[in-house]
Protein backbone atom coordinates (compact mmCIF):
# COMPACT_ATOMS: atom_id res chain seq x y z
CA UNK A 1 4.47 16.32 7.77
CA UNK A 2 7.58 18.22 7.28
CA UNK A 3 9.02 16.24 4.69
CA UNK A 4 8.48 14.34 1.54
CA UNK A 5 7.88 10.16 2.76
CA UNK A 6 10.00 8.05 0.50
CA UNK A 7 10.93 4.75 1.15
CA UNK A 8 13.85 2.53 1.42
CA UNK A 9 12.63 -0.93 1.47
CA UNK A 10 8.67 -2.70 1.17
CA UNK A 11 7.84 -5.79 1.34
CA UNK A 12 6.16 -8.58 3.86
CA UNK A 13 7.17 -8.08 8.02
CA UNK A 14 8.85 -10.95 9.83
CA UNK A 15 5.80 -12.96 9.99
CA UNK A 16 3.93 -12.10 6.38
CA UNK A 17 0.95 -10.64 8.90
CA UNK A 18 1.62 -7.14 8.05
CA UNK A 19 3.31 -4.81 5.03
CA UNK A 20 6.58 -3.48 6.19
CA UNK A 21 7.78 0.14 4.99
CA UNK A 22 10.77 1.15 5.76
CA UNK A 23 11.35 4.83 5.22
CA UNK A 24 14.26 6.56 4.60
CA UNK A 25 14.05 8.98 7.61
CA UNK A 26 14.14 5.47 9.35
CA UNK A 27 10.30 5.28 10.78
CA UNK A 28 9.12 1.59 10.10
CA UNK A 29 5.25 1.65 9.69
CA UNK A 30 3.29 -1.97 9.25
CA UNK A 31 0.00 -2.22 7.67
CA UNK A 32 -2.61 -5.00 8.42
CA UNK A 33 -3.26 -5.92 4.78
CA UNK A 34 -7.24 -5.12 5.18
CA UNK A 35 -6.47 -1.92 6.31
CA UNK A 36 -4.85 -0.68 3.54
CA UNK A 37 -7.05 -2.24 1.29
CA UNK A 38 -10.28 -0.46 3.24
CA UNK A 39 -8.23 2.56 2.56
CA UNK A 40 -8.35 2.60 -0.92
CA UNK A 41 -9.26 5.79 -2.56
CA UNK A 42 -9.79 4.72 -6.26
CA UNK A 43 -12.98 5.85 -8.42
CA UNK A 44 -14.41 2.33 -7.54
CA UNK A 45 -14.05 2.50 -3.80
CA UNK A 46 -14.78 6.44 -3.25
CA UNK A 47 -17.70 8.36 -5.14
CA UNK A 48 -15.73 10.95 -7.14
CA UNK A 49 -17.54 13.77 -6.69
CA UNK A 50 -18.76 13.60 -3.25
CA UNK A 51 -15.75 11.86 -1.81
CA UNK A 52 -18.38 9.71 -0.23
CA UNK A 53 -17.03 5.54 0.46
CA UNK A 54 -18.48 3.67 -1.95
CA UNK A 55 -16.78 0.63 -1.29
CA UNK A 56 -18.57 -1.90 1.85
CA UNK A 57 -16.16 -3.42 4.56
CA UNK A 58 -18.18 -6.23 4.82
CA UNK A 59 -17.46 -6.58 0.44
CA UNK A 60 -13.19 -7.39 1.81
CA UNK A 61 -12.38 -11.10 2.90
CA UNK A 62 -10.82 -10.75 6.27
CA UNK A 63 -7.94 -12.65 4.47
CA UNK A 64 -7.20 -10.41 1.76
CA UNK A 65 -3.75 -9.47 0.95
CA UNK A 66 -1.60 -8.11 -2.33
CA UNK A 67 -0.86 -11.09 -4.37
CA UNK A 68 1.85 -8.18 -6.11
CA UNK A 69 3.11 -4.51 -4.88
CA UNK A 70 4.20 -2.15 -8.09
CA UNK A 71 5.86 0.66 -8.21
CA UNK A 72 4.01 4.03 -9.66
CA UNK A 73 6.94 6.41 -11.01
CA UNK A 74 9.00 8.00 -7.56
CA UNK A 75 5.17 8.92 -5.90
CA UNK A 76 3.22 5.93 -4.80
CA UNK A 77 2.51 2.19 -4.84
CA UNK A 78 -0.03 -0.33 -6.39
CA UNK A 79 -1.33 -3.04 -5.55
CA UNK A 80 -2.78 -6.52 -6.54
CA UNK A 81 -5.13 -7.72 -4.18
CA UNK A 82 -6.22 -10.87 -3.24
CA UNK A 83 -10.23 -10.04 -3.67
CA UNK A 84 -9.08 -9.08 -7.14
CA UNK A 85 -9.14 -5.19 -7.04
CA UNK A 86 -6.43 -3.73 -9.10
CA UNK A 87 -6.94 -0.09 -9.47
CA UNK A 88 -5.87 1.69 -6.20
CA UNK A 89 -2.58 4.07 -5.99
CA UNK A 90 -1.46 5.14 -2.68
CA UNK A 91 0.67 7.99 -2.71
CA UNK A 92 3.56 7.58 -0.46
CA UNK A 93 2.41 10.45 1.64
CA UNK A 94 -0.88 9.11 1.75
CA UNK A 95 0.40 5.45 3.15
CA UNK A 96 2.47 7.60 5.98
CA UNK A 97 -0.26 9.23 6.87
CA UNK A 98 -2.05 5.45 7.15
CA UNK A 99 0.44 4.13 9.72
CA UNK A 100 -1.20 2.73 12.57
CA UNK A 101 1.92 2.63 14.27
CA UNK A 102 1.52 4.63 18.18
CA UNK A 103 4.60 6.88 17.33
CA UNK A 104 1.90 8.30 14.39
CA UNK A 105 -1.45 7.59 16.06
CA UNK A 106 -0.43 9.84 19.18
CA UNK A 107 -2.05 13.50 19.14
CA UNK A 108 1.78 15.28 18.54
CA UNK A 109 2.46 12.37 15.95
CA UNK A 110 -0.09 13.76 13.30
């Protein structure tokens, strides 16, 4: 990526399905709740030292969801999920590099 991802506005899409990003080079990306939350890197979802996943899929409720979304400094978010894992930050980079969106998912895209 040729630029630093920052962005603008987060929060819930239209239908509270999804988290909405809204970045300030204008791309909109949408995350299915689980998916993020599958993507957690934290010491208690990845081993440490071999980078291998530590944490099950079939361990997350297909329901789960952040009950809160904080702020870490200007870098990355946090969140408070429903299945009561607390620990995760997702650099910003990191969650544009998550988008499932086709603009990103297309071989020229990443």
């Amino acid at each position: 990526m040729k630029h630093d991802p920052v962005p603008s506005d987060v929060g819930p899409n239209d239908d509270a399905s999804a988290l909405r990003i809204r970045w300030k080079d204008g791309h909109v990306s949408e995350y299915p709740p689980r998916h993020l939350r599958l993507a957690c890197r934290c010491a208690g979802c990845v081993e440490e030292m071999t980078g291998r996943p530590i944490l099950s899929e079939g361990s997350v409720p297909l329901d789960v969801h952040p009950l809160a979304i904080h702020y870490v400094g200007r870098y990355a978010l946090r969140f408070d999920w429903s299945d009561g894992h607390t620990t995760g930050i997702f650099p910003f980079p990191y969650l544009r590099e998550l988008c499932p969106c086709y603009e990103c998912e297309r071989p020229t895209g990443r």
